[in-house]
Protein backbone atom coordinates (compact mmCIF):
# COMPACT_ATOMS: atom_id res chain seq x y z
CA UNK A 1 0.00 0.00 0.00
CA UNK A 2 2.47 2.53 1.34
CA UNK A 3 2.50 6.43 0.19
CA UNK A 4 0.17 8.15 -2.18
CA UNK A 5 1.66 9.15 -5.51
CA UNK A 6 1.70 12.71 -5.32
CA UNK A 7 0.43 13.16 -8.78
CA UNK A 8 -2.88 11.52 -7.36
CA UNK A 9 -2.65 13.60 -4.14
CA UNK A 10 -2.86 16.34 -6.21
CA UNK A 11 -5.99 15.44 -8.04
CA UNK A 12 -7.94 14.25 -5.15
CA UNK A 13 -7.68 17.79 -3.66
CA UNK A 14 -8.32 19.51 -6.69
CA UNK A 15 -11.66 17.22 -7.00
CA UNK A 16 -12.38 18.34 -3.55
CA UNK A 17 -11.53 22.25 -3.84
CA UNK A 18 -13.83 22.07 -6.76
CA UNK A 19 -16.37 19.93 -5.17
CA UNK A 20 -16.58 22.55 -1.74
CA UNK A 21 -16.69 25.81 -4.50
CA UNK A 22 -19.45 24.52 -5.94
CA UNK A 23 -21.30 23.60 -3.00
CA UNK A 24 -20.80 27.09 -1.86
CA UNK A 25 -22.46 28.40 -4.70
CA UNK A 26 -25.01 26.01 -5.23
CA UNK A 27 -26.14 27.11 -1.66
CA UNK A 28 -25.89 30.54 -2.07
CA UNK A 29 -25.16 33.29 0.08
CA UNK A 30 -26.37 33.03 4.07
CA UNK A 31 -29.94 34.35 4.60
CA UNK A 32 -29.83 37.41 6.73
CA UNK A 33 -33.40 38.05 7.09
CA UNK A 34 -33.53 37.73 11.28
CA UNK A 35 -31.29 41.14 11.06
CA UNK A 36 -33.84 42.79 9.43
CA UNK A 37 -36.58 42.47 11.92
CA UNK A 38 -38.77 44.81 13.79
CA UNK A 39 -37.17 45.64 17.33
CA UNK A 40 -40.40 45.33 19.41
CA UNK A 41 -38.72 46.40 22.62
CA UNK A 42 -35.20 47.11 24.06
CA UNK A 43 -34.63 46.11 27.45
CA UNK A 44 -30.69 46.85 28.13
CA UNK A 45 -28.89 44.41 26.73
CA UNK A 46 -32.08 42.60 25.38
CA UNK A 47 -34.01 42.81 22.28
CA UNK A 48 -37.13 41.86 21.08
CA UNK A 49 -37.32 41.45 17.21
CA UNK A 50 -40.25 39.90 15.36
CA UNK A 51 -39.92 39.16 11.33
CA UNK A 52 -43.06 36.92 9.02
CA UNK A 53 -40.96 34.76 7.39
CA UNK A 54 -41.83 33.80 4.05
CA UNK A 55 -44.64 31.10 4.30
CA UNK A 56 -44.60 31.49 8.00
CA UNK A 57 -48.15 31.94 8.81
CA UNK A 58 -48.12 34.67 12.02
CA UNK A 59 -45.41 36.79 13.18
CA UNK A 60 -42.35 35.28 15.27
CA UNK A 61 -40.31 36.51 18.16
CA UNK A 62 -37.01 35.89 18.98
CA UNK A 63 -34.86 37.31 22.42
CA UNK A 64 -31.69 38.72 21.43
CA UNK A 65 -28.95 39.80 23.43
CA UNK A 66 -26.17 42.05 22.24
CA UNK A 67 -22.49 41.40 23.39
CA UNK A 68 -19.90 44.01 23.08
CA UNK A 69 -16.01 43.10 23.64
CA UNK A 70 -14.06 45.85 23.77
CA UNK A 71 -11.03 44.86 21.58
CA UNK A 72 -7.42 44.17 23.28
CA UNK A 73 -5.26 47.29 24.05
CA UNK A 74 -1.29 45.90 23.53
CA UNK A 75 1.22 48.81 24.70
């Protein structure tokens, strides 16, 4: 058995490089429609946003709480 020719190396991670590139585009970009919905209300860190999703057949909620990290200071 041993080693992998590295001609054949080579092509099997070509195949999959191409493979995952497609995929990626067959699938499209990420849906982003949750950060488009209504803020209902704010309660400090909290946030109420409701959206109708497409086909969705009332409005629904979601509880979302915003994180801030300052980012490092290096002196």
């Amino acid at each position: 058995m041993g080693s992998l020719n590295p001609g054949v190396l080579f092509l099997m991670i070509r195949s999959l490089v191409v493979v995952v590139v497609i995929s990626g585009v067959a699938v499209g970009p990420p849906n982003h429609a949750n950060a488009q919905a209504a803020i209902k209300s704010v309660h400090d860190d909290w946030q109420v946003r409701c959206d109708t999703p497409p086909g969705a057949q009332g409005e629904q909620c979601s509880l979302i709480q915003s994180v801030y990290r300052p980012p490092y200071l290096i002196s």
